[in-house]
Structures are given as structure tokens and as C-alpha cells.
Protein backbone atom coordinates (compact mmCIF):
# COMPACT_ATOMS: atom_id res chain seq x y z
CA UNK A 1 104.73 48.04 115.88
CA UNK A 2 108.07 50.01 115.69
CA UNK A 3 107.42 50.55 111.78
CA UNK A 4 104.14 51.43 112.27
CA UNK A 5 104.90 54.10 114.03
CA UNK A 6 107.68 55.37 111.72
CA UNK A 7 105.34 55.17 108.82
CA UNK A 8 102.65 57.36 110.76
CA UNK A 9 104.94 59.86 112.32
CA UNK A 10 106.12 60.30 108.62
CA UNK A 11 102.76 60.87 107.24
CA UNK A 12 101.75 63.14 109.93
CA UNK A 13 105.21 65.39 109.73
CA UNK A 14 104.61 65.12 106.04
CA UNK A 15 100.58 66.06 106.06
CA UNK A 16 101.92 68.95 108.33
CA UNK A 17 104.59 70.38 105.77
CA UNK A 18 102.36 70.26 102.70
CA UNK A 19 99.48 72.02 104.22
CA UNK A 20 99.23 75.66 102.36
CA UNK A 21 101.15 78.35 104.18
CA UNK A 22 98.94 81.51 105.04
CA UNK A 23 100.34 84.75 104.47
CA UNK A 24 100.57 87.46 107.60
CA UNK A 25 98.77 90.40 106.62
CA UNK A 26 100.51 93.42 105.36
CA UNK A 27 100.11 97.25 105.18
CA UNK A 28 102.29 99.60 103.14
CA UNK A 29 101.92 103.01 101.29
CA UNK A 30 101.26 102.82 97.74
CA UNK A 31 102.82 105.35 95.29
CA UNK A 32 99.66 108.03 95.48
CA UNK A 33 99.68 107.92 99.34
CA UNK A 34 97.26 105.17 100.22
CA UNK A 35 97.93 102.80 102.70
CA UNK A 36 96.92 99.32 101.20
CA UNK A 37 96.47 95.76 103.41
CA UNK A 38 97.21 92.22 102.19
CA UNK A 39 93.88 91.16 103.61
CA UNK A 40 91.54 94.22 102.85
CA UNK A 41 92.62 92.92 99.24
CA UNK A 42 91.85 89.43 100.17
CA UNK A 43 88.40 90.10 100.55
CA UNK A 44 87.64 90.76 97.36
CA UNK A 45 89.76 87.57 96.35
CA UNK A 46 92.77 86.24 95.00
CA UNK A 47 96.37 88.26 95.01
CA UNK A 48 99.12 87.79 92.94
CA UNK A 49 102.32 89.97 94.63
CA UNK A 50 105.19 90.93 92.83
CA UNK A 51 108.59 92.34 94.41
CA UNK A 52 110.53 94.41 92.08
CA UNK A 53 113.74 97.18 91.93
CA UNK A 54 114.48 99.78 89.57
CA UNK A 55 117.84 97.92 89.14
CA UNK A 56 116.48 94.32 88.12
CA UNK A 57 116.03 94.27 84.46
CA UNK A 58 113.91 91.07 84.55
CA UNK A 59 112.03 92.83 87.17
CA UNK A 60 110.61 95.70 84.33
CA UNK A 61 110.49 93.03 81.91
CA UNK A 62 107.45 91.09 84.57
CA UNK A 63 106.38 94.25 85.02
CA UNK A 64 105.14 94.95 81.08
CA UNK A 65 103.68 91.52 81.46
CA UNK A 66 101.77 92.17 84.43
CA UNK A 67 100.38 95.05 83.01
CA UNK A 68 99.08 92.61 79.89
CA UNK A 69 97.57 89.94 82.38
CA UNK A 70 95.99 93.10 84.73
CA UNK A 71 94.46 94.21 81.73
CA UNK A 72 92.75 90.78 80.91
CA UNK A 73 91.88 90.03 84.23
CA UNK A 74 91.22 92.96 86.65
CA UNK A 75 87.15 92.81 85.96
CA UNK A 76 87.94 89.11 87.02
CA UNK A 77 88.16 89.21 91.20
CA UNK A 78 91.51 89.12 91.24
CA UNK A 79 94.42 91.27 92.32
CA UNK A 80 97.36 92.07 90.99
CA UNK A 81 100.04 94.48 92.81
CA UNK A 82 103.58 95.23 92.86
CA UNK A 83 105.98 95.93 95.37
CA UNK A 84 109.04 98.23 94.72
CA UNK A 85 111.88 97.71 97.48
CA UNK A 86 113.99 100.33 96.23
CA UNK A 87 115.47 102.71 99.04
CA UNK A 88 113.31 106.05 99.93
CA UNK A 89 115.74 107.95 98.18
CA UNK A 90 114.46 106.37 95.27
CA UNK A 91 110.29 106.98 95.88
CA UNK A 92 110.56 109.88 93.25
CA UNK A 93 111.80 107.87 90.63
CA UNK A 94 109.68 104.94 91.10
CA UNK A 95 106.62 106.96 90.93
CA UNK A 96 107.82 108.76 87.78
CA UNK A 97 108.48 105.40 86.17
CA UNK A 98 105.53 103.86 87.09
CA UNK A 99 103.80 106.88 85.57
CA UNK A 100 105.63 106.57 82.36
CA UNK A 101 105.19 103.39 81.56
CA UNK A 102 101.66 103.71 82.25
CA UNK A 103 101.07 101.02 84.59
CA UNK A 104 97.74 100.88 86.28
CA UNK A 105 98.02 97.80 88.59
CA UNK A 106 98.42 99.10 92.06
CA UNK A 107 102.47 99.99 92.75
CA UNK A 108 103.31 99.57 97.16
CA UNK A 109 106.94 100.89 98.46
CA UNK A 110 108.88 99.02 100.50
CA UNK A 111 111.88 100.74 101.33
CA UNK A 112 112.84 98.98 104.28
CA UNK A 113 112.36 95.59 102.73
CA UNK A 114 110.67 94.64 105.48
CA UNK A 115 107.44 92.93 103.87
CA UNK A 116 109.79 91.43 101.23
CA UNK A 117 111.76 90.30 103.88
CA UNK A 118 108.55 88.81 105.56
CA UNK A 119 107.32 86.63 103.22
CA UNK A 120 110.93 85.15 102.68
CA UNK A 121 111.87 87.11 99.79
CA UNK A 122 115.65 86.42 98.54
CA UNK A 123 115.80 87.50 95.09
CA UNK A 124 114.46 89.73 92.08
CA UNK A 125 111.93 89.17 90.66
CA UNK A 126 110.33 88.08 93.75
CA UNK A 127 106.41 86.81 93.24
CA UNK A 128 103.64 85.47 95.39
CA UNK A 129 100.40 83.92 94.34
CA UNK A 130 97.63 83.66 97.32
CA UNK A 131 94.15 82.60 97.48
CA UNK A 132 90.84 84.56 98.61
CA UNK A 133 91.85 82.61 101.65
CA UNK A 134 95.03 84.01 102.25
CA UNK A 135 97.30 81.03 101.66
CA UNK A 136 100.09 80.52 99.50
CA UNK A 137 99.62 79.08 96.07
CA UNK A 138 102.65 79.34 94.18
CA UNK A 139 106.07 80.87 94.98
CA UNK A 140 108.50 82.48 91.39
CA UNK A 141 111.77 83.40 91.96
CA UNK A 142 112.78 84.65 88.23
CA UNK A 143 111.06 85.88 85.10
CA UNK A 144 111.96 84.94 81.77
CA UNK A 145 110.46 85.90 78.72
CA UNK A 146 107.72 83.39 77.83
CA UNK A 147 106.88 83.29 81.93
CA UNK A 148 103.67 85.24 81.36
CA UNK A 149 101.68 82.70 80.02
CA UNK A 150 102.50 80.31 83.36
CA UNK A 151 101.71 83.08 85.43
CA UNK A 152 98.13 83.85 83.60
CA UNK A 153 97.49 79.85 83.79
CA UNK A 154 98.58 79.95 87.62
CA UNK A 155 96.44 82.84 88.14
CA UNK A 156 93.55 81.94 85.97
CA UNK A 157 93.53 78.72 87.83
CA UNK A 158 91.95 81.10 91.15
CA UNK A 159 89.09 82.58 88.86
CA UNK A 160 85.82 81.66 89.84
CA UNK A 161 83.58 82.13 86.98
């Protein structure tokens, strides 16, 4: 009886950890002035999130590859933003980068790091891949050249056709 109830209260504590994590909702400015929720993008279905700095080379290396997979997929129901944590000293050259490189995915500042912070965010590149739902899918803590392809696959995998 005594191993009965180890191997349930194991399966239970286990069933409890691998259930999907949902996201809190979010709101934060975006580089033209909007303010821009977590869930408002929800609605219209899957997000993939991706924290970034001025400072992290790998970070404007995901960036150029985000821009590829937004191109491919943004007629697709899915979302694709980034998040810049630089400091608020550093707004006007995140919005003059952004506008050089010519991205067109959505661009949110988080100067205080709080939202990065949040959602358990350690590291740069920092990304987040969440269901219409709003639970977590998959979790990337680097970016390597080569990394987009896993990233279209994960995201591709949330396309309803």
C-alpha cells in the first residue's frame, strides 16, 4: 500500500510539473509610442517573444533571422515581436537601429527589465514561444547561426492552416 502511494504521489507531482506554464499578460510601449499587450496579441494567435540588447551580438544576429521568418509567416496568424531591454538612455538608439536595419516585426522597450525579468529571463538572446492559448511552448536561451530553421519548425508547428 506504502508503494502505491509513492508511485501515485509521483505521478501526480509529476502530471503537475509538466502541465504547460501560462504566461501573465504584459503591456509595454513599443518604439512608435503604442502600448502593446501579451494577450491583445494572443487573440489573434500564437507569439513568439524575443529579448534582445544593443550589446548582444547574437542578439542582432536572431534579429536578421526573425525578420526572414516574419516575412514568411506574418499573413500566417502568428506573432512575432521583440523586446529591447536596453536602459532609457538608450530608446534613441534602438529606434534608429531598428529603423536602419529595416525591421518590420513589432520592436517593445523594456528598460526596466521588468517583463524580461517576469517571464524568468537570465540571458541574451532571451526567446519565448506561446500558444493562442497563452501557454508556454518552448523556452531558447542562445542563438547560433543555423538556429533559424528550429525556430521556423517550432513556430510553424502553431500554424493552423
Amino acid at each position: 500500500m506504502k508503494q502505491l502511494y509513492l508511485i501515485l504521489s509521483f505521478l501526480f507531482i509529476t502530471n503537475i510539473y509538466s502541465q504547460p506554464k501560462l504566461i501573465p499578460d504584459f503591456r509595454l510601449e513599443s518604439i512608435s509610442g503604442e502600448k502593446v499587450s501579451l494577450y491583445e496579441l494572443l487573440r489573434t494567435g500564437p507569439v513568439y517573444i524575443n529579448f534582445w540588447a544593443m550589446w548582444c551580438v547574437p542578439c542582432r544576429a536572431e534579429l536578421k533571422a526573425l525578420q526572414q521568418i516574419y516575412n514568411e509567416i506574418k499573413y500566417k496568424g502568428v506573432n512575432v515581436i521583440s523586446i529591447n531591454i536596453d536602459s532609457p538612455r538608450s530608446t534613441s538608439k534602438v529606434k534608429s537601429f531598428i529603423a536602419g536595419q529595416k525591421y518590420t516585426f513589432p520592436v517593445l522597450l523594456d528598460p526596466n527589465q521588468e517583463v524580461f525579468k517576469k517571464l524568468n529571463g537570465y540571458n541574451l538572446p532571451y526567446s519565448l514561444l506561446i500558444d493562442r492559448d497563452g501557454k508556454l511552448v518552448k523556452v531558447r536561451n542562445s542563438y547560433l547561426p543555423g538556429d533559424e530553421r528550429e525556430i521556423k519548425k517550432d513556430i510553424q508547428s502553431l500554424i493552423k492552416y
